[in-house]
C-alpha atoms as a PDB file:
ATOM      1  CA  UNK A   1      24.396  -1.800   5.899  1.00  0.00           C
ATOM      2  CA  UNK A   2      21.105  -1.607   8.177  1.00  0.00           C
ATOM      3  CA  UNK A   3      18.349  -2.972   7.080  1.00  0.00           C
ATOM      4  CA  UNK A   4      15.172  -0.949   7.936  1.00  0.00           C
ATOM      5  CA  UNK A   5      12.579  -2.406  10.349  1.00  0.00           C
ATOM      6  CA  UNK A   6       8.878  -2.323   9.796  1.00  0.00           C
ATOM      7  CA  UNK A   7       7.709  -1.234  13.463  1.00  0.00           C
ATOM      8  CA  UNK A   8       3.931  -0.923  13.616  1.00  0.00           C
ATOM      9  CA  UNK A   9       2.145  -0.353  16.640  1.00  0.00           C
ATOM     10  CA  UNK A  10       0.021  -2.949  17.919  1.00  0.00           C
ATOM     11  CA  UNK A  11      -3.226  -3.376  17.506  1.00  0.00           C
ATOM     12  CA  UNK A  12      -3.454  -3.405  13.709  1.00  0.00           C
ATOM     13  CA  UNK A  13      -3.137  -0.010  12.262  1.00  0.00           C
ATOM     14  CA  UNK A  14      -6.404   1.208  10.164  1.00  0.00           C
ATOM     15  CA  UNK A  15      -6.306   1.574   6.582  1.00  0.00           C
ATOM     16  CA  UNK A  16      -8.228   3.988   3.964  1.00  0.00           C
ATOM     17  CA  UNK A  17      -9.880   0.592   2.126  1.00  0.00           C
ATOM     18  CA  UNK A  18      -9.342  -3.222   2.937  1.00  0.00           C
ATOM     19  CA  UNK A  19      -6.078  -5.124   2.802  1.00  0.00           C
ATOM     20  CA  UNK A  20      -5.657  -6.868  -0.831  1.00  0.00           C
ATOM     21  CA  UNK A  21      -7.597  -9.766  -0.943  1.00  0.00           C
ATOM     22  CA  UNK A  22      -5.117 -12.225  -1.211  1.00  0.00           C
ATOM     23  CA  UNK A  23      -3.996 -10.961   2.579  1.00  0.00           C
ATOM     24  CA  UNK A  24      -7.090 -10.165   4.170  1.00  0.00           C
ATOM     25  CA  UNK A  25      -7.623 -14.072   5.849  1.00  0.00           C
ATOM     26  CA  UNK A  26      -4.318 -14.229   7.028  1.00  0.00           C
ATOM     27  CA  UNK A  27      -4.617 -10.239   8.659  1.00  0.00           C
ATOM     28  CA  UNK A  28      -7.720 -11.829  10.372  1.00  0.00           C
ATOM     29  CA  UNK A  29      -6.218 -14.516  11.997  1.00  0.00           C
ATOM     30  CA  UNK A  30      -2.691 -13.476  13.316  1.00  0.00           C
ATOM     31  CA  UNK A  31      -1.788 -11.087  15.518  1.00  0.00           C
ATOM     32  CA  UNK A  32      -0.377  -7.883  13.607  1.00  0.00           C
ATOM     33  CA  UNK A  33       3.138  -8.672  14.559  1.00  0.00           C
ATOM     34  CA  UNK A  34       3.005 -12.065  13.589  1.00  0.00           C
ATOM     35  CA  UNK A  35       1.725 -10.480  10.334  1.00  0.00           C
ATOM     36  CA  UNK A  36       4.843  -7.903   9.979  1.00  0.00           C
ATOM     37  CA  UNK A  37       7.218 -10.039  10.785  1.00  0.00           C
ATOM     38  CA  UNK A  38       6.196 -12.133   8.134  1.00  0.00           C
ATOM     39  CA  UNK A  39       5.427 -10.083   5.553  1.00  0.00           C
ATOM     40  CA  UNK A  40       7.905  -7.674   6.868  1.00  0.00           C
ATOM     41  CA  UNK A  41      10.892  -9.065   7.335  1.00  0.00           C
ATOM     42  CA  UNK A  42      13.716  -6.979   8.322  1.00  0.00           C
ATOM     43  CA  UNK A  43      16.317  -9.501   7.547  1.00  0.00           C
ATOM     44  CA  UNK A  44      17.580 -11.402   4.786  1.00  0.00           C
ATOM     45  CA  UNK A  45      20.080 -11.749   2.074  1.00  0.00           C
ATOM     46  CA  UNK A  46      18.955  -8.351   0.185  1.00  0.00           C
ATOM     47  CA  UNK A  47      18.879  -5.062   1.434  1.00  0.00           C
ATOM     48  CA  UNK A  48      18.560  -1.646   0.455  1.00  0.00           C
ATOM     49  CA  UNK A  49      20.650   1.525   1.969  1.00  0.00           C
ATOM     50  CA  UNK A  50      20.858   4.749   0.172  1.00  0.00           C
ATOM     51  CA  UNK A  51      18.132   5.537  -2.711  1.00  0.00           C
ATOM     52  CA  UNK A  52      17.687   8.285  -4.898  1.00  0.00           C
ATOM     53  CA  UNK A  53      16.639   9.342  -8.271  1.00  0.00           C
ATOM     54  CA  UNK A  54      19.647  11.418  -9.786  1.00  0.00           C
ATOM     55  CA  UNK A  55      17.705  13.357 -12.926  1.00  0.00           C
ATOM     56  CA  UNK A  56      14.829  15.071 -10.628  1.00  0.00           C
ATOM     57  CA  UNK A  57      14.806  18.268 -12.995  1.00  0.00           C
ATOM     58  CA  UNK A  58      14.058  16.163 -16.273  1.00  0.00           C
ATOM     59  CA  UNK A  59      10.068  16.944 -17.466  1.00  0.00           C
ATOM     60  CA  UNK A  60       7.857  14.684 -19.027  1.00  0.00           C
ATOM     61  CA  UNK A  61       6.789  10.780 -19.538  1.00  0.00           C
ATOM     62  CA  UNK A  62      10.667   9.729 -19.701  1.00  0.00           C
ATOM     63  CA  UNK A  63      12.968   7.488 -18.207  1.00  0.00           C
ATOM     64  CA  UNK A  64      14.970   8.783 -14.765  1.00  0.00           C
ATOM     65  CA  UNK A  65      17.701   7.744 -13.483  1.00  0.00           C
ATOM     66  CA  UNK A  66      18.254   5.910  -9.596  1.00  0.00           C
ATOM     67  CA  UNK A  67      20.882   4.850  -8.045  1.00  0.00           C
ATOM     68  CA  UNK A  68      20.675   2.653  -4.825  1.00  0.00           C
ATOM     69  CA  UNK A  69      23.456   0.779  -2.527  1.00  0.00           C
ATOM     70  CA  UNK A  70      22.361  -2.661  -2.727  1.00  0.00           C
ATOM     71  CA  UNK A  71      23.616  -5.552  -0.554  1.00  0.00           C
ATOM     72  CA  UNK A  72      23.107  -9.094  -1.529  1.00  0.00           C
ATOM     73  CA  UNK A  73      24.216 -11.146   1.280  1.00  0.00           C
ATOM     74  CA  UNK A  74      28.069  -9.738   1.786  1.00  0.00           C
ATOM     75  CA  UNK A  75      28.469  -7.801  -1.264  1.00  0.00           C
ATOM     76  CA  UNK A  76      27.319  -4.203  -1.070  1.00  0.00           C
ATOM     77  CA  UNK A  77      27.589  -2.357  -4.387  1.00  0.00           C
ATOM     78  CA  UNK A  78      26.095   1.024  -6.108  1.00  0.00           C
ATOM     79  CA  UNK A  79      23.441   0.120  -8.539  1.00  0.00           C
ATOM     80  CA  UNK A  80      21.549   2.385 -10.881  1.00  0.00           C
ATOM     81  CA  UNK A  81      18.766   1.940 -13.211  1.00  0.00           C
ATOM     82  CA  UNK A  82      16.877   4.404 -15.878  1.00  0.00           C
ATOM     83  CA  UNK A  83      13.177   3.544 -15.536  1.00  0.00           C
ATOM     84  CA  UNK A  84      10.075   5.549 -15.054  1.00  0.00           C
ATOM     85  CA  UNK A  85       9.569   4.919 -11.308  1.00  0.00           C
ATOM     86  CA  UNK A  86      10.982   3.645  -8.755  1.00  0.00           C
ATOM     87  CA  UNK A  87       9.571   0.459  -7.769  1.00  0.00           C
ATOM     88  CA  UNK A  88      10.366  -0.371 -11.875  1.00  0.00           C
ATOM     89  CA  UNK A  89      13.970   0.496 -11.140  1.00  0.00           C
ATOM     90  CA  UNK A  90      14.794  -1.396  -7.947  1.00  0.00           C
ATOM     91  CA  UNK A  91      13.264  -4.084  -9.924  1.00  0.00           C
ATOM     92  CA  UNK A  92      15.915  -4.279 -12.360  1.00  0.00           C
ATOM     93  CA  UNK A  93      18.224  -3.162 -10.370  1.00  0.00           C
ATOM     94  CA  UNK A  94      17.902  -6.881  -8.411  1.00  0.00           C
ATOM     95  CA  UNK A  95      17.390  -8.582 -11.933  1.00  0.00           C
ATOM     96  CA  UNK A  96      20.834  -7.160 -13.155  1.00  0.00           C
ATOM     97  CA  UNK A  97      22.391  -9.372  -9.827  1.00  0.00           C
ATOM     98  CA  UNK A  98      20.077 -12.575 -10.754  1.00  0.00           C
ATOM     99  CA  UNK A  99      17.140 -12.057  -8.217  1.00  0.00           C
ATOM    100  CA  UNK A 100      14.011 -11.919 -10.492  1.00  0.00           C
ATOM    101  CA  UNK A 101      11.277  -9.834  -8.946  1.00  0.00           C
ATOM    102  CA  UNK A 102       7.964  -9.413 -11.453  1.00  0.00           C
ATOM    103  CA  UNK A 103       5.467  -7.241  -9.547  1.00  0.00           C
ATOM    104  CA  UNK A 104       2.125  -9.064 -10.001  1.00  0.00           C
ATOM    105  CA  UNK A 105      -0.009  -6.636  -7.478  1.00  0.00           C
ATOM    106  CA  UNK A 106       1.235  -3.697  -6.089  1.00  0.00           C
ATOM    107  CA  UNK A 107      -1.536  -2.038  -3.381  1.00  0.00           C
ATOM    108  CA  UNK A 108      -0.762   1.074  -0.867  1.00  0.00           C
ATOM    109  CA  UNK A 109      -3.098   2.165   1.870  1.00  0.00           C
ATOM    110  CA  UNK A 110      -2.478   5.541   4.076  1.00  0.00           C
ATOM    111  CA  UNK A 111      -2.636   4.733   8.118  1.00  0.00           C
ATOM    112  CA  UNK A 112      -2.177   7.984   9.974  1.00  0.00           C
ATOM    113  CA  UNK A 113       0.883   9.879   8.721  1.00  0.00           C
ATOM    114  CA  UNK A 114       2.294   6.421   6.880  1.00  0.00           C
ATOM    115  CA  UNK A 115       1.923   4.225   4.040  1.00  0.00           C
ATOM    116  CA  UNK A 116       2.235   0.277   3.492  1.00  0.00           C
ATOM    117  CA  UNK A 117       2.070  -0.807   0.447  1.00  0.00           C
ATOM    118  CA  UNK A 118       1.165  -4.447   0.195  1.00  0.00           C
ATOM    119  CA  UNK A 119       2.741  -6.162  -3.111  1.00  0.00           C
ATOM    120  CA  UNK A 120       2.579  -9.480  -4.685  1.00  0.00           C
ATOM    121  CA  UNK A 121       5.514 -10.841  -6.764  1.00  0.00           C
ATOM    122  CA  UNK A 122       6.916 -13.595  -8.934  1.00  0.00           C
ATOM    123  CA  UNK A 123      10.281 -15.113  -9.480  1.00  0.00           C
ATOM    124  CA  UNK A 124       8.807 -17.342 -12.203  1.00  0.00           C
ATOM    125  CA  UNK A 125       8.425 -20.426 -10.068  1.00  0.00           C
ATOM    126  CA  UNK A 126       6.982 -19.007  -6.229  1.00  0.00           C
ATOM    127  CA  UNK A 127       4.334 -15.902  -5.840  1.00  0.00           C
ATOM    128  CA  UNK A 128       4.900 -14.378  -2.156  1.00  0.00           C
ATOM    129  CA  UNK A 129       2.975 -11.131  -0.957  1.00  0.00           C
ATOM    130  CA  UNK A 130       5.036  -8.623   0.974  1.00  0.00           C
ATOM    131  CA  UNK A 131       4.541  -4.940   3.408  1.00  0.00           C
ATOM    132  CA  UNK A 132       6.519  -2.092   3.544  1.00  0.00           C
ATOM    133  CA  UNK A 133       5.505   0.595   5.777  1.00  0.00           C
ATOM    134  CA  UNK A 134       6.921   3.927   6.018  1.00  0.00           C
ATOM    135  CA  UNK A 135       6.102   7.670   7.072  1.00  0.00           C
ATOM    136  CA  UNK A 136       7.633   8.390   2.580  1.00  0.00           C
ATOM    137  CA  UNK A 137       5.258   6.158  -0.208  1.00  0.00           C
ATOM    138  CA  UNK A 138       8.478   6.074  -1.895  1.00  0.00           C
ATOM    139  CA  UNK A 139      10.068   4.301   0.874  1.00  0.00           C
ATOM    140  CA  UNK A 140       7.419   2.093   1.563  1.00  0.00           C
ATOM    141  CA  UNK A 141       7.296   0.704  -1.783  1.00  0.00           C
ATOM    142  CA  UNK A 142      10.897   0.339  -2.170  1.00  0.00           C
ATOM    143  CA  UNK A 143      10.601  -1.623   1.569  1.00  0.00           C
ATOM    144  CA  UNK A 144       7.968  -3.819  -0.140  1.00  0.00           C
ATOM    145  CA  UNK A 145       9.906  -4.656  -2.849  1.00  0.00           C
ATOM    146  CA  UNK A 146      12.783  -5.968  -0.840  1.00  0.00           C
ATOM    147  CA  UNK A 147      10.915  -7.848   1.955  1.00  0.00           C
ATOM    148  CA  UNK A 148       9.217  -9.337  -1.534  1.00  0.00           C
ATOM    149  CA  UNK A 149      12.745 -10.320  -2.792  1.00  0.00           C
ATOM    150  CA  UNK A 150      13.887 -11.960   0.601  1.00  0.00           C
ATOM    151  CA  UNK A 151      10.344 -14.170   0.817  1.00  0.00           C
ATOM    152  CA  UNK A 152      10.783 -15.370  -2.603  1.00  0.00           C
ATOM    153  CA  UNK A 153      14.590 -16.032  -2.018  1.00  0.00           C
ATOM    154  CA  UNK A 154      13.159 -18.130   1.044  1.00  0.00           C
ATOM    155  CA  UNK A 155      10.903 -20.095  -0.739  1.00  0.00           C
END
């Protein structure tokens, strides 16, 4: 399984509004790929390949259904979740293999043709802010939520 890179042009892209507070010093003060490689990282023990949510035709406020190949470190399994979104699904979806994720701020910003969405998250004990970046929002926020997973597993 690949894991997706966050490539970003340098100099820092421009966003619709400000970065989330709780990133804006440390934007200031490193260069932008010092800033995506850490809050970006395109390695680590969890990664996601395929995604997709399996129940498109269902209408109204309901769960749907996604299922996602997850690896975590060498184990690379189908996972699927009922949830109403997708960032709520790949959330259980690592909870159900013992990596607690609890999205605590969850912020995306347009740059050109692509999204990053900037997230803060919680296992319980560490709070780490993470980027994904992608040309799809659902992508990016799926990219977050992994890059989230890895910095708190590194913590």
């Amino acid at each position: 399984m690949t894991p997706h890179s966050t490539t970003i042009p340098e100099p820092s892209p421009h966003f619709c509004a400000p970065l989330p507070a709780g990133l804006r010093e440390h934007a200031e003060t490193m260069p932008w790929s010092a800033f995506t490689a850490t809050y970006s990282p395109s390695g680590g023990p969890v990664r996601l390949g395929a995604w997709e949510c399996d129940d498109l035709a269902r209408r109204g406020p309901q769960p749907r259904r996604f299922r996602a190949t997850l690896a975590v470190g060498d184990r690379i399994e189908t996972a699927t979740a009922q949830a109403s979104g997708p960032v709520a699904a790949l959330t259980a979806m690592l909870y159900e293999r013992g990596i607690g994720v609890e999205m605590t701020h969850f912020h995306q910003l347009a740059s050109g043709a692509h999204t990053a969405t900037f997230v803060e998250g919680s296992d319980g004990q560490h709070r780490e802010w993470a980027m994904g970046w992608s040309e799809d929002s659902t992508q990016s926020a799926l990219r977050a939520v992994i890059a989230c997973a890895n910095r708190l597993l590194a913590a």
